[in-house]
PDB file of N, CA and C in Angstrom:
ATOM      1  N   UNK A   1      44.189 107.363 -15.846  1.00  0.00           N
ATOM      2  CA  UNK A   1      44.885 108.220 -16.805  1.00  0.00           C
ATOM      3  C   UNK A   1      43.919 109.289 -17.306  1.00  0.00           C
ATOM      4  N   UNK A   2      44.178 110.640 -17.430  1.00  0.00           N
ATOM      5  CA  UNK A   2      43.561 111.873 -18.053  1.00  0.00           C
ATOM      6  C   UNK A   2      43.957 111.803 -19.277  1.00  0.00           C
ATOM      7  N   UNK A   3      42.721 112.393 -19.812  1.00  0.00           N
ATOM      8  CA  UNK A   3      42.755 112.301 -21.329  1.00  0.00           C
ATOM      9  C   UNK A   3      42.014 112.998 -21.747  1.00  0.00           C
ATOM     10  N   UNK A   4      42.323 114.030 -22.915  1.00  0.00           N
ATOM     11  CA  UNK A   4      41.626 115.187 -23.290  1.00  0.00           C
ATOM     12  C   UNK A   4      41.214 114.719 -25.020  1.00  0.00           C
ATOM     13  N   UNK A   5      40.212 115.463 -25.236  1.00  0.00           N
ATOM     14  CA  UNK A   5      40.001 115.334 -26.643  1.00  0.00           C
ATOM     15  C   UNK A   5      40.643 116.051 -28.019  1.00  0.00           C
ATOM     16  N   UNK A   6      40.621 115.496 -28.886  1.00  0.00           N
ATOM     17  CA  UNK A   6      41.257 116.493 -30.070  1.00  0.00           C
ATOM     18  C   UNK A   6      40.124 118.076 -30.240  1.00  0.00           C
ATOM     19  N   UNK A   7      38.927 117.845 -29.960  1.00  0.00           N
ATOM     20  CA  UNK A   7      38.286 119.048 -30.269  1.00  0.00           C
ATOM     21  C   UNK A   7      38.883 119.745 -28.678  1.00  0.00           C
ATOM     22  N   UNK A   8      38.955 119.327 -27.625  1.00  0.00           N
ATOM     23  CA  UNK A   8      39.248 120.203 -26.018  1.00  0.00           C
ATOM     24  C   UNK A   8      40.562 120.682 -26.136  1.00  0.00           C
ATOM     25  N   UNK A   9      41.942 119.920 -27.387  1.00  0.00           N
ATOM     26  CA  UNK A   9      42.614 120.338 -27.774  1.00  0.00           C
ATOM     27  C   UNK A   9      42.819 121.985 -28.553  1.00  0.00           C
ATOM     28  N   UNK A  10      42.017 121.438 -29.463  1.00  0.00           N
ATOM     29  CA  UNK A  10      41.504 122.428 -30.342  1.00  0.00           C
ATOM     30  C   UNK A  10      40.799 123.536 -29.914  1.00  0.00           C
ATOM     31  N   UNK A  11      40.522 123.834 -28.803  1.00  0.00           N
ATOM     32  CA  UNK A  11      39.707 124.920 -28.379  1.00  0.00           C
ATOM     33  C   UNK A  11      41.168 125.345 -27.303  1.00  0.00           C
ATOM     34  N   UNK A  12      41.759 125.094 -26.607  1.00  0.00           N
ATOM     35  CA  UNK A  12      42.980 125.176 -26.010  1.00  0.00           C
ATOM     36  C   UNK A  12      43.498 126.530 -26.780  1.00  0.00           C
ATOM     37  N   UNK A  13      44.002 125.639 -27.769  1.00  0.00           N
ATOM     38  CA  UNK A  13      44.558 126.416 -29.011  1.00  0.00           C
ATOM     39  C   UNK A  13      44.551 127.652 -29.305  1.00  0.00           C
ATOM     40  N   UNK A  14      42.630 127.597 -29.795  1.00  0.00           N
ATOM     41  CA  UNK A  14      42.135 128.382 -30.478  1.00  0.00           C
ATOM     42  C   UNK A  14      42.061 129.753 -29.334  1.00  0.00           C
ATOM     43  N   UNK A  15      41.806 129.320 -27.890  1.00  0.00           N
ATOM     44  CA  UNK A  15      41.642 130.330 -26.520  1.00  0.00           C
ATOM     45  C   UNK A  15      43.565 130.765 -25.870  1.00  0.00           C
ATOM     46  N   UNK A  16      44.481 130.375 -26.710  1.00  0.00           N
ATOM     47  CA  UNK A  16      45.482 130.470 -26.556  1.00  0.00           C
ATOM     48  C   UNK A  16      45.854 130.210 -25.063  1.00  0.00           C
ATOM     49  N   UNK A  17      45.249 128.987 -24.416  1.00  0.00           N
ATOM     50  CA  UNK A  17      45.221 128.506 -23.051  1.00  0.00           C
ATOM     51  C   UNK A  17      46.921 127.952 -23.330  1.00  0.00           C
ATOM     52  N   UNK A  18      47.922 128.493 -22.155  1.00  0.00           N
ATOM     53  CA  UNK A  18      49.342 127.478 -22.092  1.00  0.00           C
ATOM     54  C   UNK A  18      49.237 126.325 -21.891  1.00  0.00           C
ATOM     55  N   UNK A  19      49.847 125.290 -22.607  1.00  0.00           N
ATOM     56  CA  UNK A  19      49.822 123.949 -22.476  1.00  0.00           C
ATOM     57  C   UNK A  19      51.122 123.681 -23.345  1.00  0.00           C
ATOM     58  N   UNK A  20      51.671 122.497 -23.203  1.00  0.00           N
ATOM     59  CA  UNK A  20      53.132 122.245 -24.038  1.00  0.00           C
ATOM     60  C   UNK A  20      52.238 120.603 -25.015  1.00  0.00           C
ATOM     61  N   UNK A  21      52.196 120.465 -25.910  1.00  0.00           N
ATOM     62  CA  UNK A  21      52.158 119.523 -26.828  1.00  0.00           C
ATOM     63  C   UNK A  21      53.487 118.352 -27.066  1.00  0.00           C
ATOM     64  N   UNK A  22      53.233 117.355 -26.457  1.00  0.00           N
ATOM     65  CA  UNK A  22      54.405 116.668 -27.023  1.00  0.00           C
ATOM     66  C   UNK A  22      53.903 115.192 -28.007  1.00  0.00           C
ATOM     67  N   UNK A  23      54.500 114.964 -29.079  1.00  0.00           N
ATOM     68  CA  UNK A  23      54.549 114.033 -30.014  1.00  0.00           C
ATOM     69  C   UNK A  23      55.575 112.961 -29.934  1.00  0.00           C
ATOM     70  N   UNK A  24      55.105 111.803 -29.132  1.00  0.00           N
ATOM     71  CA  UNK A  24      56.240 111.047 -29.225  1.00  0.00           C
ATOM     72  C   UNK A  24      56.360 109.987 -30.063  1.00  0.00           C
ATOM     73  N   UNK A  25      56.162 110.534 -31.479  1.00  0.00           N
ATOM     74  CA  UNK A  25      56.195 109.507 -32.697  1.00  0.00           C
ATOM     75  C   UNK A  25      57.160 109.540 -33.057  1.00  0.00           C
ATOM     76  N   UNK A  26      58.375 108.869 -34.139  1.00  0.00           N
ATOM     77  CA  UNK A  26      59.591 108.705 -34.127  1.00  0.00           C
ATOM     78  C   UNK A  26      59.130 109.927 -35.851  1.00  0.00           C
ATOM     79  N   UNK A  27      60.740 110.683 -35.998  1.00  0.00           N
ATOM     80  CA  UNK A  27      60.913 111.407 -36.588  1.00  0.00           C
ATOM     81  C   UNK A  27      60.131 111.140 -37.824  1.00  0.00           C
ATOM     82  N   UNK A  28      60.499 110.365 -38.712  1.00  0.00           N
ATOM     83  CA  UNK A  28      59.849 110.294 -39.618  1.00  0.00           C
ATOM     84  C   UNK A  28      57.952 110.218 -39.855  1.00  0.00           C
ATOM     85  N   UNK A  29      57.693 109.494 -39.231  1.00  0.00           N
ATOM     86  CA  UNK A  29      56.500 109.873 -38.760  1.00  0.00           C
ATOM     87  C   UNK A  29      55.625 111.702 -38.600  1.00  0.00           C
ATOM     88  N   UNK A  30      56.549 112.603 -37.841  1.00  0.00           N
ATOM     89  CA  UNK A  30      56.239 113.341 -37.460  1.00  0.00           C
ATOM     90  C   UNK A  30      56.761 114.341 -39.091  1.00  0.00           C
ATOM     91  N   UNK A  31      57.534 113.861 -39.774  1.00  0.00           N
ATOM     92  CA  UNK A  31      58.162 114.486 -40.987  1.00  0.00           C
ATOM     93  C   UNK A  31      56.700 114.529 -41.781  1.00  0.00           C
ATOM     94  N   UNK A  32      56.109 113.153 -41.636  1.00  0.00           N
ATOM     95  CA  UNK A  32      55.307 113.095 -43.057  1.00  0.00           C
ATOM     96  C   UNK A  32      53.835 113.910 -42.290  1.00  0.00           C
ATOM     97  N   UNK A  33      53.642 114.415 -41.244  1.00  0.00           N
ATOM     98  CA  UNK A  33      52.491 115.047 -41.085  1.00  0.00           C
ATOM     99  C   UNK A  33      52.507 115.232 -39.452  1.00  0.00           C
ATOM    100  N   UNK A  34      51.998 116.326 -38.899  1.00  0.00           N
ATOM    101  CA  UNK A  34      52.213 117.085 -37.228  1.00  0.00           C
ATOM    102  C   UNK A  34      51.630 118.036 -37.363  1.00  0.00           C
ATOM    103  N   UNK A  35      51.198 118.102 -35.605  1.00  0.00           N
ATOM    104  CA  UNK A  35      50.226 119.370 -35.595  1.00  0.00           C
ATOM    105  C   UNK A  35      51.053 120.330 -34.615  1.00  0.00           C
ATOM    106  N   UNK A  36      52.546 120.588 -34.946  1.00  0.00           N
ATOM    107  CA  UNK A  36      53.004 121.314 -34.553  1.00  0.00           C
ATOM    108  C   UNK A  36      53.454 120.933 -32.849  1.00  0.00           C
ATOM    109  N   UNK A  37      53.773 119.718 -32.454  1.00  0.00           N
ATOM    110  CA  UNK A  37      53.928 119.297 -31.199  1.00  0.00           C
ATOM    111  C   UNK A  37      55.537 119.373 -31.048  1.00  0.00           C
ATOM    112  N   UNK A  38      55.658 119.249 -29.932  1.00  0.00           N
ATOM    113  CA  UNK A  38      57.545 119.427 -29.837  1.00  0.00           C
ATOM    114  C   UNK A  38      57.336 117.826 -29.956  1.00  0.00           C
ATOM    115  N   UNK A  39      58.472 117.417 -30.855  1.00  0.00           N
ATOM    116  CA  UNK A  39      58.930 116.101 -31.070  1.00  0.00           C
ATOM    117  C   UNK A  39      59.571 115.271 -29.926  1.00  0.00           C
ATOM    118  N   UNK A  40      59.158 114.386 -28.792  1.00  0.00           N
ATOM    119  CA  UNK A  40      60.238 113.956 -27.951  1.00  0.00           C
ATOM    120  C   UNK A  40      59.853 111.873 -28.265  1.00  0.00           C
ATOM    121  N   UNK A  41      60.906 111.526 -29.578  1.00  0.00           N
ATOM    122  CA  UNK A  41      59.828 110.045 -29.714  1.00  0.00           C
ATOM    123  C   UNK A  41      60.099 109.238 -28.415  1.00  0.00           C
ATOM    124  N   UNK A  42      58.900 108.611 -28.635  1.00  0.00           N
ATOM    125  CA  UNK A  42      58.701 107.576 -26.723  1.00  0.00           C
ATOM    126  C   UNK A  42      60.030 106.887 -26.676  1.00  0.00           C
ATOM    127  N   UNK A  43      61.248 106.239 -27.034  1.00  0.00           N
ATOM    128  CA  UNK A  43      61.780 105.786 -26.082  1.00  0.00           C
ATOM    129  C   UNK A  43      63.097 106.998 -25.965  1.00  0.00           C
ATOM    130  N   UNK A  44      63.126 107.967 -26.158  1.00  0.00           N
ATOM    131  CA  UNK A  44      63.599 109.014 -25.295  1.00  0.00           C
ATOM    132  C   UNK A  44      62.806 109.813 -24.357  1.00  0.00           C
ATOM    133  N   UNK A  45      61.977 109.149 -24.283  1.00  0.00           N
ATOM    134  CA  UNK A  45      61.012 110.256 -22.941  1.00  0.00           C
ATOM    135  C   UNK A  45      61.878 110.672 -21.722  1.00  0.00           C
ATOM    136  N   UNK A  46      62.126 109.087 -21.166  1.00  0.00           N
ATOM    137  CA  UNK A  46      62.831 108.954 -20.339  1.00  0.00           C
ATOM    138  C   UNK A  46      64.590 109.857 -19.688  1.00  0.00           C
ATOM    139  N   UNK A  47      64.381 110.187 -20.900  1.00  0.00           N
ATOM    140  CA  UNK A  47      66.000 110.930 -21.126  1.00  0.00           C
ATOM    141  C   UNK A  47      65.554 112.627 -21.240  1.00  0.00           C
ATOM    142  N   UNK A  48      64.743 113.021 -21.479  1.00  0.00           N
ATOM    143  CA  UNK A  48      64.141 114.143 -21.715  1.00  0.00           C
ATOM    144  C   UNK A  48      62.887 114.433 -20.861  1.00  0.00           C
ATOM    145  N   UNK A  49      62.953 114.123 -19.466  1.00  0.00           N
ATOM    146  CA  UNK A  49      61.536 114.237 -18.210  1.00  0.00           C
ATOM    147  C   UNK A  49      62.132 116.154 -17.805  1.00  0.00           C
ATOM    148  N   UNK A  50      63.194 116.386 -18.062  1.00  0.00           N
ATOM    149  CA  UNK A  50      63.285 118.175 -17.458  1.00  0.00           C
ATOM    150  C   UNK A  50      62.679 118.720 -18.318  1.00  0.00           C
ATOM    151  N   UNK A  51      62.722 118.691 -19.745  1.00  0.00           N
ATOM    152  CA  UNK A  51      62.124 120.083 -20.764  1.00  0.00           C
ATOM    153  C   UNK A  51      60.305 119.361 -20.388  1.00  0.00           C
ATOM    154  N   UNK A  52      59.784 118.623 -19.627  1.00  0.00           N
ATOM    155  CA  UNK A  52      58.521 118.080 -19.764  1.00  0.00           C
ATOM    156  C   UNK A  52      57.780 119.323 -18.791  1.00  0.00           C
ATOM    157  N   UNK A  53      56.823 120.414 -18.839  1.00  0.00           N
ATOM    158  CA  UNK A  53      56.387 121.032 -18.222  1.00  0.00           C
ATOM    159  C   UNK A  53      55.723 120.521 -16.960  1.00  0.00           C
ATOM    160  N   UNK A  54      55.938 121.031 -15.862  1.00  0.00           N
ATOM    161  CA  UNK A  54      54.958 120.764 -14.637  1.00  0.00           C
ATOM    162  C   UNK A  54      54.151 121.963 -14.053  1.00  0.00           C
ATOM    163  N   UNK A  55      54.155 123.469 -14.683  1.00  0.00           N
ATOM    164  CA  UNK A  55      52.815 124.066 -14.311  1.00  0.00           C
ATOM    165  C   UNK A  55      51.939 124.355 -15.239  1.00  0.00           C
ATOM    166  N   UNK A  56      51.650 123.519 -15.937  1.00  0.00           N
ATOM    167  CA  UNK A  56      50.558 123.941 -17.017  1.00  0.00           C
ATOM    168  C   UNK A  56      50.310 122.440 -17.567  1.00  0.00           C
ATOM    169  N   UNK A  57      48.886 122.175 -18.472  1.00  0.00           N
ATOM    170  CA  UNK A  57      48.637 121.229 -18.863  1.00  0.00           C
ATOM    171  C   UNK A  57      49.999 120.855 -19.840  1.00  0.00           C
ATOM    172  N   UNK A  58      49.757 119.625 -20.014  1.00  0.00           N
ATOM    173  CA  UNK A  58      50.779 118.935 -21.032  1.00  0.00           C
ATOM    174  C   UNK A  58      50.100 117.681 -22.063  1.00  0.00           C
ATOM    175  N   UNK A  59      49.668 117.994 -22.981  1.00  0.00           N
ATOM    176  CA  UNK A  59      48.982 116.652 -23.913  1.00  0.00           C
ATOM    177  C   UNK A  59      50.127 115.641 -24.835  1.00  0.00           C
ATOM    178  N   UNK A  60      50.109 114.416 -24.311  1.00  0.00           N
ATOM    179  CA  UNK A  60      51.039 113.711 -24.992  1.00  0.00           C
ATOM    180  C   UNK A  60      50.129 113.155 -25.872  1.00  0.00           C
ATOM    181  N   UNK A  61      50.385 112.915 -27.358  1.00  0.00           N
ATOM    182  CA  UNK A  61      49.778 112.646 -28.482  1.00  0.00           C
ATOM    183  C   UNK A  61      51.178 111.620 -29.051  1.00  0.00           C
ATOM    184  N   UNK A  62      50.464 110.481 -30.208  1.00  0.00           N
ATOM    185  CA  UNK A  62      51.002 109.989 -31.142  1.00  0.00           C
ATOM    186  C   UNK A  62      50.177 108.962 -32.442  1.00  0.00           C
ATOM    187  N   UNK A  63      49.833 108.722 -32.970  1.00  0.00           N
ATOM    188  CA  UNK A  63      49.526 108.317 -34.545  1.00  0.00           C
ATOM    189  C   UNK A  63      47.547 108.464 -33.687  1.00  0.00           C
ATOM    190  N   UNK A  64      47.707 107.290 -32.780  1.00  0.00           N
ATOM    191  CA  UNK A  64      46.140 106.928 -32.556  1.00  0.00           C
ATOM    192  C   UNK A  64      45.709 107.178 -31.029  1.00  0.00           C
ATOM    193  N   UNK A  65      47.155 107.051 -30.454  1.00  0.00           N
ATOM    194  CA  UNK A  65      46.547 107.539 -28.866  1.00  0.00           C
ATOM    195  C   UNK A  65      46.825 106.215 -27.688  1.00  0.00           C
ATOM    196  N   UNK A  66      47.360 104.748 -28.511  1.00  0.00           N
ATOM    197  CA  UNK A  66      48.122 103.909 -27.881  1.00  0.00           C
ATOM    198  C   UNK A  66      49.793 103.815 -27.312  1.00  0.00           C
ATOM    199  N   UNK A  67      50.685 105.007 -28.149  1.00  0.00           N
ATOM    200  CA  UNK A  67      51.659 104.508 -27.623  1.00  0.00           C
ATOM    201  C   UNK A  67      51.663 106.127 -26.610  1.00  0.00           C
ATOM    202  N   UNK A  68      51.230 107.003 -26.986  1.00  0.00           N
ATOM    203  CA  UNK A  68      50.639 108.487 -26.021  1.00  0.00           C
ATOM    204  C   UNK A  68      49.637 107.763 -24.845  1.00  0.00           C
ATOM    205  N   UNK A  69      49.182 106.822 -24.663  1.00  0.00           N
ATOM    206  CA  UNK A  69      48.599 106.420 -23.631  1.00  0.00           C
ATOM    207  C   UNK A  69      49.720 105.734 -22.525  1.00  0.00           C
ATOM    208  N   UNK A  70      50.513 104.877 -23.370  1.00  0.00           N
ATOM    209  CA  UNK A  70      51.549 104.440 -22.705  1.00  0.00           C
ATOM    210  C   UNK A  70      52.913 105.586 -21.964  1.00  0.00           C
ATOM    211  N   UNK A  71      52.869 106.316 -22.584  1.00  0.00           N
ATOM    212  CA  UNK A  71      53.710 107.410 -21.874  1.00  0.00           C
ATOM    213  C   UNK A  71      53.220 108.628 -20.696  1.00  0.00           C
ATOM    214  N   UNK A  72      51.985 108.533 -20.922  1.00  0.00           N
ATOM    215  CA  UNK A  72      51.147 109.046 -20.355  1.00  0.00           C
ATOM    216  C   UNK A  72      51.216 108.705 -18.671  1.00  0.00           C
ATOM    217  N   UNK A  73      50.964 107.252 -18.854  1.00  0.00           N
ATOM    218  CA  UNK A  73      51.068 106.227 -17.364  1.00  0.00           C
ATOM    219  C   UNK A  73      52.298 106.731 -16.871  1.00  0.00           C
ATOM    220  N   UNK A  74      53.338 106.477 -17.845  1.00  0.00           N
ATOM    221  CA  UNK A  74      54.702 106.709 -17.101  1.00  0.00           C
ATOM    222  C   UNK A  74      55.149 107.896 -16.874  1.00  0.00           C
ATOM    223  N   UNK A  75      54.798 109.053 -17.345  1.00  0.00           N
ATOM    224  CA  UNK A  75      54.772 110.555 -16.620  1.00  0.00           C
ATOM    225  C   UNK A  75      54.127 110.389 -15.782  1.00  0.00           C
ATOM    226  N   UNK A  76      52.793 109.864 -15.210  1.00  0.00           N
ATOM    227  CA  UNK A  76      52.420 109.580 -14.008  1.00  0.00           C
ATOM    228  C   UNK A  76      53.027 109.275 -13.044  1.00  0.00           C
ATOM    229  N   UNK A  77      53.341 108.103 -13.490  1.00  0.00           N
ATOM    230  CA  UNK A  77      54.673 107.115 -12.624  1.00  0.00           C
ATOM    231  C   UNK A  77      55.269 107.806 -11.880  1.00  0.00           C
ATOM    232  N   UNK A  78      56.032 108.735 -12.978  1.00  0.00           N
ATOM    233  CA  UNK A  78      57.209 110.004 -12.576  1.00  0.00           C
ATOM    234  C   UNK A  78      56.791 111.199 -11.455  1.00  0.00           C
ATOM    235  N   UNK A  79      55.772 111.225 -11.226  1.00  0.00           N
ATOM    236  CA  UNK A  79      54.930 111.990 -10.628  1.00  0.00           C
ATOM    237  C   UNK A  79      54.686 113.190 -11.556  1.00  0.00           C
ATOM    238  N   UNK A  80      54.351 112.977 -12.451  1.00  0.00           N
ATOM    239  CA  UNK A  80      54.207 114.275 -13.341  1.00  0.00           C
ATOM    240  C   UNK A  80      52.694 114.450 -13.348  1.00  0.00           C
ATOM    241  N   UNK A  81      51.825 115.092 -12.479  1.00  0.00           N
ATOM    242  CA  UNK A  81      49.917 115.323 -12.225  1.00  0.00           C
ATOM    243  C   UNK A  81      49.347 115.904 -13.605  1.00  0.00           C
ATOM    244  N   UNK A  82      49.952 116.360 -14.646  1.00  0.00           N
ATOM    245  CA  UNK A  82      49.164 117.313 -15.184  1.00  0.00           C
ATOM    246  C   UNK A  82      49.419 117.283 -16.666  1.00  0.00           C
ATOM    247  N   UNK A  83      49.855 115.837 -16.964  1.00  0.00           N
ATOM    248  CA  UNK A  83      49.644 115.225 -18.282  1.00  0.00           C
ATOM    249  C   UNK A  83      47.943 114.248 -18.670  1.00  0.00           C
ATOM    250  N   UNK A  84      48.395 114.860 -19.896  1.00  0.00           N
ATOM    251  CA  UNK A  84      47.260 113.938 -20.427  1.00  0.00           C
ATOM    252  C   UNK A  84      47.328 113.462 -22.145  1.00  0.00           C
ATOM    253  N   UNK A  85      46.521 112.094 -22.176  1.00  0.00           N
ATOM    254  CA  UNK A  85      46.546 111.526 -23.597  1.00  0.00           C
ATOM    255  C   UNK A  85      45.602 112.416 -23.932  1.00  0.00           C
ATOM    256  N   UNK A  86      46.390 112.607 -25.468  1.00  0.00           N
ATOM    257  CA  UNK A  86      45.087 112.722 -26.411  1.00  0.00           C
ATOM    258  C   UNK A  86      44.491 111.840 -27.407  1.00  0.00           C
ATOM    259  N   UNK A  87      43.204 111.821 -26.962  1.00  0.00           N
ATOM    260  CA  UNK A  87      42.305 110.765 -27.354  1.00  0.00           C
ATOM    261  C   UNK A  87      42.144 110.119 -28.951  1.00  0.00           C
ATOM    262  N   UNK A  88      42.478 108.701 -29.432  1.00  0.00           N
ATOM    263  CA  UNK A  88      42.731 109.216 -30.880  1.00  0.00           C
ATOM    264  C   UNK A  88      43.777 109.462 -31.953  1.00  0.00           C
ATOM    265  N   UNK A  89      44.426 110.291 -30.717  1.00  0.00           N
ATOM    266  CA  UNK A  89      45.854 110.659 -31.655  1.00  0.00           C
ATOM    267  C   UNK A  89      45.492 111.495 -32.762  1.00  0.00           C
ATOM    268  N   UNK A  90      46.535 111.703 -33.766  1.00  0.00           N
ATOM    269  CA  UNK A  90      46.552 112.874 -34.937  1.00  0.00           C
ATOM    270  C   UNK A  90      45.812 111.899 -35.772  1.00  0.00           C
ATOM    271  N   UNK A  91      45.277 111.052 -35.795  1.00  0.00           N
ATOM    272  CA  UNK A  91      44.320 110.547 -36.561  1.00  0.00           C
ATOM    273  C   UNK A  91      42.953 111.002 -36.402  1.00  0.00           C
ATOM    274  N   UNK A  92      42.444 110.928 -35.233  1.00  0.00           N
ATOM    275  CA  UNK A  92      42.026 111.619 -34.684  1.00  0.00           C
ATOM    276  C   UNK A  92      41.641 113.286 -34.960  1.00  0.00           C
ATOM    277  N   UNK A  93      42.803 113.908 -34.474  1.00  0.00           N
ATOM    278  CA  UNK A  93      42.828 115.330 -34.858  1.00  0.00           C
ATOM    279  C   UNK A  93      42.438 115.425 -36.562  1.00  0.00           C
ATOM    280  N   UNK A  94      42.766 114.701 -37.661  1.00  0.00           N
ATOM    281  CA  UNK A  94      42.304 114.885 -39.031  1.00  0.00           C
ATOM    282  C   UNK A  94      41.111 114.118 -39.482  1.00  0.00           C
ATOM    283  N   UNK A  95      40.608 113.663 -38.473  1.00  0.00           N
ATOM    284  CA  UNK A  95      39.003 113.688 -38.996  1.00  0.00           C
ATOM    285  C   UNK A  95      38.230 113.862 -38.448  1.00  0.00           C
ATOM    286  N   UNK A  96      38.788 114.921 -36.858  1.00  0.00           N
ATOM    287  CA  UNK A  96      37.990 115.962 -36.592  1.00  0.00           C
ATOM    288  C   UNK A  96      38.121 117.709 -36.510  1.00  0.00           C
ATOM    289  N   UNK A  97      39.554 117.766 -36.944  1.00  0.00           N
ATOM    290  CA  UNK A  97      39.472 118.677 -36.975  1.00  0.00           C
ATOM    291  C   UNK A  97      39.859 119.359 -38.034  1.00  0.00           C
ATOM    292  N   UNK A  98      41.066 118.682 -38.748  1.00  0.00           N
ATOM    293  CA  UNK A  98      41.310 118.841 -40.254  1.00  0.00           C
ATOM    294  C   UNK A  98      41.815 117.971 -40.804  1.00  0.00           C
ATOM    295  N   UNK A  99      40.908 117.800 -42.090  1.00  0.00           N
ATOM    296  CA  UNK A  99      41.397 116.744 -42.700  1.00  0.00           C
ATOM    297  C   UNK A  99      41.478 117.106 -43.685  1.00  0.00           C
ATOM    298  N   UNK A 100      42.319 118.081 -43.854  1.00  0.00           N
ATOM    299  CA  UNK A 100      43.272 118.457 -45.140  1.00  0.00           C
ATOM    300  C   UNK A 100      44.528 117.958 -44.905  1.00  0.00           C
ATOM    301  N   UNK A 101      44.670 117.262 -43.959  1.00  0.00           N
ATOM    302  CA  UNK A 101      46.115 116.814 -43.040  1.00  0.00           C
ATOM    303  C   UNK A 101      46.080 115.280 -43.850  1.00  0.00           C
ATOM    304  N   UNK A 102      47.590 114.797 -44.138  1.00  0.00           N
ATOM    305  CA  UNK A 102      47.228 113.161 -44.834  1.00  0.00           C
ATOM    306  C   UNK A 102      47.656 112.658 -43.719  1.00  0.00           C
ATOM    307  N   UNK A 103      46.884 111.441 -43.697  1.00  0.00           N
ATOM    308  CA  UNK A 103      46.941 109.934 -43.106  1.00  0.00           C
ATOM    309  C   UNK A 103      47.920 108.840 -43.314  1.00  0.00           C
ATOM    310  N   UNK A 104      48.459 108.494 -42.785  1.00  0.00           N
ATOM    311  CA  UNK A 104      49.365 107.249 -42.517  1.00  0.00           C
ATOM    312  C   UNK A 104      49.480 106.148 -42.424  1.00  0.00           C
TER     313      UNK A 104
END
C-alpha cells in the first residue's frame, strides 16, 4: 500500500499539484473538523468507485489513517494504481501541520 505524508500532502497543496482528497469519515465526524476533502464515508466507497479519480494522485484520509488504510487496499483491489493513505490521518495533519484545528 502507498502512503503519503501529511507534510507531502501539504506541499501538494501548497505547489497546487492535482490530486482529489477523499475523507471517508462518516458525516459527523467530518462536520466537527476537515481539511477540506470531498466527503465519501467508507462504507459507501463501494457505491461511489466512478467520481474516484484515475489520472492524478488520490489521498484517502480518515481520523488516524486505519480505516483510510483499509480503503486504500480496496481501491487497489479495484485496480485503482494511484491511491494512497495518508499517514496519520487528520490527526496527524493537526499536529503537524495545524493545530489550530480541534481534535476528536
Amino acid at each position: 500500500m502507498k502512503e503519503i505524508s501529511v507534510l507531502d500532502l501539504k506541499k501538494m497543496r501548497e505547489e497546487n499539484m492535482p490530486h482529489q482528497l477523499i475523507d471517508v469519515r462518516e458525516p459527523m465526524e467530518y462536520d466537527m473538523v476537515n481539511i477540506r476533502g470531498e466527503l465519501i464515508p467508507m462504507g459507501s466507497v463501494p457505491d461511489n468507485l466512478d467520481i474516484i479519480k484515475k489520472d492524478i494522485p488520490v489521498v484517502i484520509q480518515c481520523k488516524s489513517g486505519a480505516r483510510s488504510g483499509n480503503i486504500t487496499k480496496y481501491l487497489m483491489q479495484q485496480g485503482f494504481e494511484n491511491v494512497h493513505n495518508l499517514t496519520g490521518g487528520i490527526l496527524a495533519w493537526i499536529d503537524q501541520v495545524d493545530p489550530s484545528l480541534s481534535k476528536y
